[in-house]
Protein backbone atom coordinates (compact mmCIF):
# COMPACT_ATOMS: atom_id res chain seq x y z
CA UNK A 1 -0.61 29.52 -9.59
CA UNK A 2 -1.50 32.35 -7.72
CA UNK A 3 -5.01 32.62 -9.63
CA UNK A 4 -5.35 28.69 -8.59
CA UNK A 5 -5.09 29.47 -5.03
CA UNK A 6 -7.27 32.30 -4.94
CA UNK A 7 -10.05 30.07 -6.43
CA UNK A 8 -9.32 27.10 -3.99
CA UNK A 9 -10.18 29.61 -1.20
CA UNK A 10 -13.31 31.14 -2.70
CA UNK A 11 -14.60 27.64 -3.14
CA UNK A 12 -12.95 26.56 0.23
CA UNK A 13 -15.26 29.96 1.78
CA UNK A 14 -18.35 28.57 0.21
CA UNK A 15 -17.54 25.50 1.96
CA UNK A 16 -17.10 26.79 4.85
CA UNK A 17 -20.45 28.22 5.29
CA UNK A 18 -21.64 24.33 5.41
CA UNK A 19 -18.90 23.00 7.08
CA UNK A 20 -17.46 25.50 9.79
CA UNK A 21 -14.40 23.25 10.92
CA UNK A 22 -12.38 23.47 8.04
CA UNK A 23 -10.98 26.94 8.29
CA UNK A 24 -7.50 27.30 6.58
CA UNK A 25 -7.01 28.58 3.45
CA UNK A 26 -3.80 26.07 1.29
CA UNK A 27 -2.40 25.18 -1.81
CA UNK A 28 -3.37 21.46 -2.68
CA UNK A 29 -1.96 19.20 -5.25
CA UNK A 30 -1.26 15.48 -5.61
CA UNK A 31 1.84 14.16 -6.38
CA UNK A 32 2.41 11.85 -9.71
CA UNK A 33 2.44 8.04 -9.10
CA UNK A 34 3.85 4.99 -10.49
CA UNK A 35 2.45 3.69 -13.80
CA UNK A 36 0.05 0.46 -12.35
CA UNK A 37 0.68 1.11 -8.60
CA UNK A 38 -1.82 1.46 -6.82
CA UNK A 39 -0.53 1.05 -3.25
CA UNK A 40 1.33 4.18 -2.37
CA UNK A 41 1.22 5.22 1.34
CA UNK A 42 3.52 6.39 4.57
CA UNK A 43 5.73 9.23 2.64
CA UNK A 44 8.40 11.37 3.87
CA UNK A 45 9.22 15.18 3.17
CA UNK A 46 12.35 17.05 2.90
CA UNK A 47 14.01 19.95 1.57
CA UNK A 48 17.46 20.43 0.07
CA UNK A 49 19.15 23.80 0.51
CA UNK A 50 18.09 24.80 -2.70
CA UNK A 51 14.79 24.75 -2.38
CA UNK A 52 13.91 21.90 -3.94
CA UNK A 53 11.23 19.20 -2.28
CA UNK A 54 12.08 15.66 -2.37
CA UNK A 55 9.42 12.94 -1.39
CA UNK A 56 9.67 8.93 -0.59
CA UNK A 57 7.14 6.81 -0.14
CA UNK A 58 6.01 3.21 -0.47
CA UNK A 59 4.60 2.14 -3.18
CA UNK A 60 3.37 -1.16 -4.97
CA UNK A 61 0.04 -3.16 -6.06
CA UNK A 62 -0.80 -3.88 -2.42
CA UNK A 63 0.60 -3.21 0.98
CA UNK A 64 3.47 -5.38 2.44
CA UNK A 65 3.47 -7.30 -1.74
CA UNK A 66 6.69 -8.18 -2.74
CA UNK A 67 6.75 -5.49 -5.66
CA UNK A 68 6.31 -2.95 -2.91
CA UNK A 69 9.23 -0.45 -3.33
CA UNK A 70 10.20 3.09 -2.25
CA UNK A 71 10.16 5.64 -5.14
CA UNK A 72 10.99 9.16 -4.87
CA UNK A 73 9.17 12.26 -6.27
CA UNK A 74 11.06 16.10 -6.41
CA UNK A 75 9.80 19.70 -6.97
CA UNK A 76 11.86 21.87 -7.98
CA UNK A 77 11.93 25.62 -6.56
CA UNK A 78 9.71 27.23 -9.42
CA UNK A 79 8.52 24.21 -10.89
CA UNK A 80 4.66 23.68 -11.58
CA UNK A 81 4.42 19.89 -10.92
CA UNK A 82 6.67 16.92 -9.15
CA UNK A 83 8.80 14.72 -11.43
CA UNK A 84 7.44 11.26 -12.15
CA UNK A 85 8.18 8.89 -9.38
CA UNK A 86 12.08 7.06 -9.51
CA UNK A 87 12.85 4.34 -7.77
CA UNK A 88 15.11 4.64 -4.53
CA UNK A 89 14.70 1.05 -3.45
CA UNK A 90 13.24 -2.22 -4.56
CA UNK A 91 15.16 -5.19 -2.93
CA UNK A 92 14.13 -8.28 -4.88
CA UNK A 93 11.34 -10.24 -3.91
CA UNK A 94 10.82 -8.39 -0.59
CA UNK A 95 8.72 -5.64 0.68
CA UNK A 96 10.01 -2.20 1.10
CA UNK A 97 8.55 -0.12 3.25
CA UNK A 98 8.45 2.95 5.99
CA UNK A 99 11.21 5.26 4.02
CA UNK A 100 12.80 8.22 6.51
CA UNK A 101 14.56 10.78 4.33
CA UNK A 102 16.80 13.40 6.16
CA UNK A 103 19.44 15.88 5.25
CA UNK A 104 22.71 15.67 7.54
CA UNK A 105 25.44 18.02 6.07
CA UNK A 106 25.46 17.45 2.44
CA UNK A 107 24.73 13.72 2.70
CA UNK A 108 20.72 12.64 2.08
CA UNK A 109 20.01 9.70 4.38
CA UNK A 110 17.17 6.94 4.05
CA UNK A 111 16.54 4.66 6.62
CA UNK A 112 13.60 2.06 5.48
CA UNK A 113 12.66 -1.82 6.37
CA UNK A 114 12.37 -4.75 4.24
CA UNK A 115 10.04 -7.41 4.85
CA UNK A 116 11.67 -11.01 5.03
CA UNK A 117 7.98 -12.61 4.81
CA UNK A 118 4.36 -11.42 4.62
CA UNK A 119 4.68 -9.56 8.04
CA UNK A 120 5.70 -6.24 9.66
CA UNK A 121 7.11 -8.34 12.63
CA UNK A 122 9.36 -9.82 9.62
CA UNK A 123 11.04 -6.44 9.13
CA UNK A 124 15.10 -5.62 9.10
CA UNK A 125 16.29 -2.05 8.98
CA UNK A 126 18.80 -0.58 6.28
CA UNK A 127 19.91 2.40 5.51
CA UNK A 128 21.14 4.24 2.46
CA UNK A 129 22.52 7.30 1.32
CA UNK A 130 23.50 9.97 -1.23
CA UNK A 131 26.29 12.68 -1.30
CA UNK A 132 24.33 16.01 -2.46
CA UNK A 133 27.65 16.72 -4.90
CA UNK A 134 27.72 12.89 -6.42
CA UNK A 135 24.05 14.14 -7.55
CA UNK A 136 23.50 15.27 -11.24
CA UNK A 137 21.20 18.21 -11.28
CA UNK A 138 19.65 19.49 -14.58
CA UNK A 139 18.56 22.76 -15.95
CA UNK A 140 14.79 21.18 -16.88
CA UNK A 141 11.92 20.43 -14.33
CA UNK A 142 12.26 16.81 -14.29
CA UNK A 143 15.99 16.13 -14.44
CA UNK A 144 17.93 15.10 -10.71
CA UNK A 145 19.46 12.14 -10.85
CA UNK A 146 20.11 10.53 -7.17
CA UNK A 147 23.05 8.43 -6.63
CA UNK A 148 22.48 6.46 -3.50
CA UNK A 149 25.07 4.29 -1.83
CA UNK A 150 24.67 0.45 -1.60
CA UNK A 151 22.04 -0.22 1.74
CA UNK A 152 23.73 -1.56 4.86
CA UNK A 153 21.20 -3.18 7.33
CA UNK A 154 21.78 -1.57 11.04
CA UNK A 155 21.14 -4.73 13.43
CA UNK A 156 22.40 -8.16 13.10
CA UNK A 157 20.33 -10.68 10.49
CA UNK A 158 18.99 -12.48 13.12
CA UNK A 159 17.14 -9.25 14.30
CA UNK A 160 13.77 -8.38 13.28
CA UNK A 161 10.60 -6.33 13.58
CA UNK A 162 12.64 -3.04 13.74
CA UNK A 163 11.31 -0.32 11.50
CA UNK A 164 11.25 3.90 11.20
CA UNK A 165 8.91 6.54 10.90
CA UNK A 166 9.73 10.12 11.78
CA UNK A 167 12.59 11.55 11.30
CA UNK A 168 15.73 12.06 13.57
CA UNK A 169 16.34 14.59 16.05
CA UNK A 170 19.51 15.95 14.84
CA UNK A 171 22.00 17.06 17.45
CA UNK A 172 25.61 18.56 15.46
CA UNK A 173 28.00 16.96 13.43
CA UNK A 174 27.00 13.81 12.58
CA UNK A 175 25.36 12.67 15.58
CA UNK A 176 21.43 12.13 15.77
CA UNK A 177 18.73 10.65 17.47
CA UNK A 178 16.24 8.63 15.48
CA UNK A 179 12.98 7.16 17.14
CA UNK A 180 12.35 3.74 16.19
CA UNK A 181 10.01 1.16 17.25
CA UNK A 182 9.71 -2.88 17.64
CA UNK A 183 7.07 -4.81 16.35
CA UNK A 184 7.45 -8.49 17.83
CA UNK A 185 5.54 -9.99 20.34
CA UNK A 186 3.72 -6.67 20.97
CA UNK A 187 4.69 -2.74 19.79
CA UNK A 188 7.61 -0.89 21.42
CA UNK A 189 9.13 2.79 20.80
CA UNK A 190 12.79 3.43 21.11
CA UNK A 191 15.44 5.09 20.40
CA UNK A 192 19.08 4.69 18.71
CA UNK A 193 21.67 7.68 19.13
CA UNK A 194 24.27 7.51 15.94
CA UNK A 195 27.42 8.78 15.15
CA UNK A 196 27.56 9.00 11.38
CA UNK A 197 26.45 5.31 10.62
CA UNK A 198 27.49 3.62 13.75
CA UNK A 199 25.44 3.38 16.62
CA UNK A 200 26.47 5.33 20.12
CA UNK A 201 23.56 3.76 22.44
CA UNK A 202 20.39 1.86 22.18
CA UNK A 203 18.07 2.86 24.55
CA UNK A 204 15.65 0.52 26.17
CA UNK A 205 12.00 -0.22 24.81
CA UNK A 206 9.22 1.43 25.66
CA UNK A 207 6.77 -0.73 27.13
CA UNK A 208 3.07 0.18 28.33
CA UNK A 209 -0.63 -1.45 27.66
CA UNK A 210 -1.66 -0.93 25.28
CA UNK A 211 1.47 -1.01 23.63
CA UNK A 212 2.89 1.61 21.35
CA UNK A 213 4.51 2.02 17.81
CA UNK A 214 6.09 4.76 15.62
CA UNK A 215 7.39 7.05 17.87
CA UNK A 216 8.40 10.99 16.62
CA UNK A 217 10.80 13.10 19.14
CA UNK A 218 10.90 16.72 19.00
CA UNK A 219 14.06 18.79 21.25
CA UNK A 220 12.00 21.09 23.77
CA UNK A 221 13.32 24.66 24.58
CA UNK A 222 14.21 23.25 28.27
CA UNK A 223 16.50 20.73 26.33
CA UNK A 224 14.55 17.86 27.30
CA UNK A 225 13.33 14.98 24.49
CA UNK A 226 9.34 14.92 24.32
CA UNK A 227 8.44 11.59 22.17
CA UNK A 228 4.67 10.99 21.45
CA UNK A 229 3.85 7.53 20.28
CA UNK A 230 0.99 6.15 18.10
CA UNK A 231 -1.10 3.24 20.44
CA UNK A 232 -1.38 0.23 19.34
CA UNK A 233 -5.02 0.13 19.60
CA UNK A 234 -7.98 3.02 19.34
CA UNK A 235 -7.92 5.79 21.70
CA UNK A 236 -5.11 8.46 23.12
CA UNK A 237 -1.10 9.21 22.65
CA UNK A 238 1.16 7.86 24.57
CA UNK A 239 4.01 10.19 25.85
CA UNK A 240 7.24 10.45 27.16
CA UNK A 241 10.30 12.49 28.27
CA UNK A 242 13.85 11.79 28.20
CA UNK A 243 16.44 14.48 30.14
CA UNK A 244 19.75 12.60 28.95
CA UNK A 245 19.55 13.17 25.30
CA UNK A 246 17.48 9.90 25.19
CA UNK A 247 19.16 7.49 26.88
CA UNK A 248 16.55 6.90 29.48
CA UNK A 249 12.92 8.22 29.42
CA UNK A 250 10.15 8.47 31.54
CA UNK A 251 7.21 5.92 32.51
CA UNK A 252 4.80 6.61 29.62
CA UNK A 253 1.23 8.54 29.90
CA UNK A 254 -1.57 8.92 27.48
CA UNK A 255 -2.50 11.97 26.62
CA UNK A 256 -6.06 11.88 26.82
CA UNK A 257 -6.33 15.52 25.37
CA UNK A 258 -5.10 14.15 22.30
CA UNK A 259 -7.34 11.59 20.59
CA UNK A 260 -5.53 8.76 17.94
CA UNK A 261 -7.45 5.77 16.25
CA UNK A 262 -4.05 3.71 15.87
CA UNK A 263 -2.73 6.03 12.73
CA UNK A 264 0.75 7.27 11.57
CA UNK A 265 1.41 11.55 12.87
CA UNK A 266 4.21 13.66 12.84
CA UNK A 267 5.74 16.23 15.39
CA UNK A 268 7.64 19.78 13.67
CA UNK A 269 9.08 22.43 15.41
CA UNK A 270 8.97 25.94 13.75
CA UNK A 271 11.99 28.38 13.36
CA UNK A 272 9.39 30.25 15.58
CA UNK A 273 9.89 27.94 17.98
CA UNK A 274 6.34 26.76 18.08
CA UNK A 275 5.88 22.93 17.76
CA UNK A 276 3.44 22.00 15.50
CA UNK A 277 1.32 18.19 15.65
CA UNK A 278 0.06 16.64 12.67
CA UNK A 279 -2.89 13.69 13.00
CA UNK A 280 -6.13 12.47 12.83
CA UNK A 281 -8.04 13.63 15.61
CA UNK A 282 -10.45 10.51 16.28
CA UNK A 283 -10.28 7.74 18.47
CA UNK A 284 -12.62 5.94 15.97
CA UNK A 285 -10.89 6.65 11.79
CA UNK A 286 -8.61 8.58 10.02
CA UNK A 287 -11.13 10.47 7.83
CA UNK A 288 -9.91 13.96 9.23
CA UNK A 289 -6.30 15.31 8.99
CA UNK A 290 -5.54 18.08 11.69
CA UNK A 291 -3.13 20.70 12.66
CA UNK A 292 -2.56 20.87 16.26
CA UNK A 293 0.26 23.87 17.22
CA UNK A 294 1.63 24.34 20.48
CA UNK A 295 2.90 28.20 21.82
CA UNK A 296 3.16 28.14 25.43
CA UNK A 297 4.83 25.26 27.16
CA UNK A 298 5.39 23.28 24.08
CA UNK A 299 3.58 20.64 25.04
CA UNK A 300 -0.25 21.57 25.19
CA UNK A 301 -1.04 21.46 21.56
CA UNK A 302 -3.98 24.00 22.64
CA UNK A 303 -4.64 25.70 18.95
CA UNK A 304 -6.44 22.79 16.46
CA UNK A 305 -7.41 23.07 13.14
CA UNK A 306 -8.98 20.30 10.59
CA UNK A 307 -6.46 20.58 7.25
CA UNK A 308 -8.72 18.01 5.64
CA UNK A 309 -12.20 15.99 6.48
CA UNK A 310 -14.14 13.87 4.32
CA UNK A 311 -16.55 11.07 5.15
CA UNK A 312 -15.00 7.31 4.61
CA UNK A 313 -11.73 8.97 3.18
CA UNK A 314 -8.50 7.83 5.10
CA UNK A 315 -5.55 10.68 5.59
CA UNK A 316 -3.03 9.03 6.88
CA UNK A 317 0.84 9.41 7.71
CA UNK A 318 1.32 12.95 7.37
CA UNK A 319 5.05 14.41 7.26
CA UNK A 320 6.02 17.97 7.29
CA UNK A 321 8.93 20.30 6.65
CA UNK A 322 9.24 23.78 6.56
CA UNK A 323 10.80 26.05 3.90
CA UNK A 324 12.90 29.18 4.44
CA UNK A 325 10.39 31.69 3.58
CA UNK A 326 8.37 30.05 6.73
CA UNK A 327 5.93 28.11 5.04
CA UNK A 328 4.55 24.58 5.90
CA UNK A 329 4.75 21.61 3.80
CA UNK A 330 2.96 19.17 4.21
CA UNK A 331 2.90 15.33 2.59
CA UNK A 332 0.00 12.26 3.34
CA UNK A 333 -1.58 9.03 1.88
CA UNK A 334 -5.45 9.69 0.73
CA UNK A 335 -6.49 6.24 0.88
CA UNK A 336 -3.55 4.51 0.77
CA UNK A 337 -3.29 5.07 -3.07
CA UNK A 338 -2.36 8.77 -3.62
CA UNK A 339 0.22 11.36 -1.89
CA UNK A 340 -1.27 14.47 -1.79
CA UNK A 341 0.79 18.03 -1.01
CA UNK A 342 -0.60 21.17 0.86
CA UNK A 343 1.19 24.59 2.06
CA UNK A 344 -0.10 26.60 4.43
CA UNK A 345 1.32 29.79 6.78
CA UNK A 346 2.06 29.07 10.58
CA UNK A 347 -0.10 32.79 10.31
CA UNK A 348 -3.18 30.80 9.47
CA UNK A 349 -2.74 28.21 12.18
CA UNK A 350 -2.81 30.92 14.81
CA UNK A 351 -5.51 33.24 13.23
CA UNK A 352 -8.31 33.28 15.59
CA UNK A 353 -6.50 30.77 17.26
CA UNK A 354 -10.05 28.79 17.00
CA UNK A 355 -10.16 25.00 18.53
CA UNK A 356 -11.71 22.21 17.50
């Protein structure tokens, strides 16, 4: 492995001396996928307190088909390569989509949508779970087996259009904050606050023109909420600040420092206590994927770096995590029909601290 990455970054040095704005050195792989699927797109990232990586994502022979279902992937601290995919979720006849997989105490949760009809606007929200000790773990590479609990569906039938993205903001116990968004009669961000499985509060929507969608939250040092939201159209981030633990939050702005061209992003924050953005910086397509970390005020995203840039590739719907020896992990869709992995050191974001 270690041989591996020393090659990647010889070639990745040659590379750079005809393409100057890629400039971090990572370990690259891409994750198996299911036999004659060739759909697979907006994946999630997390680690269990052993080590291990677990990944979800949609996948299926076409985006929003009805044999669209969310299938999970694991590495294993050690391990070489990611199990073959297993499937998490695949509700008959309906399409599965937009998995969120989080770690609260020793329970895994998922929160995902299914589509009633063709349509995102269509969409109902469920949620699942699995109890880390119900789990059977195996000696061999390629051997978890998940038990997940029977999914409950969070609103009332008659509601729809509500789907997930980023994961929650978790606050103690069992209470959390997860964004959300509405997509009916236009694209809204909110937020629900839960106890355990029951909601607390349902804040209101988001509303601005042009509207906005799949919202990520990250807790500032100030203990204010900062949410950035994809637009629902070409061109900047919406943002937004709650002070009550998101039960209210502020008129939205764009953030016309930080280009979007209507694409999936997600938000980190480091045990450094650096934030870190993940996103295609373009107002036009999604063919670069970029690092943007913020180390002052947590909310400049001043340091950018291009992870990945290819002509008439799409990198979309990154997620991240970080592991307890520091490093960055990092998940996305390469053209909607692979998930590809990277690592790289919060040490290389900041070297030379070189912008875009």
């Amino acid at each position: 492995m270690i041989r591996k990455n020393a090659i990647n970054c010889v070639f990745l040095f040659i590379f750079l001396m005809i393409n100057p704005r890629i400039v971090l050195c990572m370990e690259k792989e891409t994750l198996p996928l299911p036999a004659g699927k060739v759909f697979n797109h907006a994946a999630s990232l997390l680690q269990l307190p052993d080590g291990t990586l677990l990944a979800a994502w949609s996948s299926g022979s076409k985006e929003k088909s009805k044999d669209t279902a969310i299938v999970l992937s694991f590495k294993k601290p050690g391990s070489r390569q990611w199990s073959q995919p297993q499937v998490l979720i695949d509700t008959p006849n309906k399409a599965d989509g937009n998995p969120v997989i989080f770690l609260l105490g020793d329970e895994i949760h998922c929160f995902y949508s299914s589509l009633l009809a063709a349509g995102w606007s269509t969409a109902r929200l469920f949620h699942t779970k699995s109890t880390m000790n119900q789990n059977k773990f195996g000696s061999g590479s390629n051997d978890i087996n998940f038990l997940w609990a029977p999914p409950k569906r969070i609103f009332p039938f008659y509601r729809i259009g509500d789907l997930a993205r980023s994961k929650p903001v978790i606050l103690g116990g069992e209470e959390f904050i997860l964004p959300l968004y509405k997509e009916f009669s236009g694209y809204y961000s909110y937020v629900c606050k839960f106890a355990g499985e029951k909601i607390v509060y349902h804040a209101a929507l988001i509303m601005s023109r042009p509207g906005n969608l799949q919202p990520a939250v990250i807790l500032l040092s100030n203990g204010d909420l900062l949410m950035l939201m994809r637009p629902e159209d070409r061109g900047h981030f919406w943002q937004s600040f709650s002070k009550d633990t998101g039960k209210t939050w502020s008129r939205p702005e764009q953030r016309k420092d930080l280009s979007n061209p209507d694409s999936g992003f997600d938000l980190l924050k480091l045990a450094s206590g650096n934030i870190i953005l993940l996103f295609n910086d373009s107002s036009r397509n999604r063919n670069n994927l970029t690092i943007a970390l913020s180390e002052n005020n947590e909310v400049d995203f001043s340091v950018k770096k291009i992870l990945e840039e290819e002509k008439d590739v799409d990198f979309g719907y990154p997620s991240a995590t970080q592991d307890s020896n520091g490093k960055i992990h990092i998940i996305y869709s390469v053209n909607k029909e692979k998930i590809r992995h990277i690592v790289i050191d919060e040490e290389e974001v900041f070297k030379g601290k070189s912008q875009k």
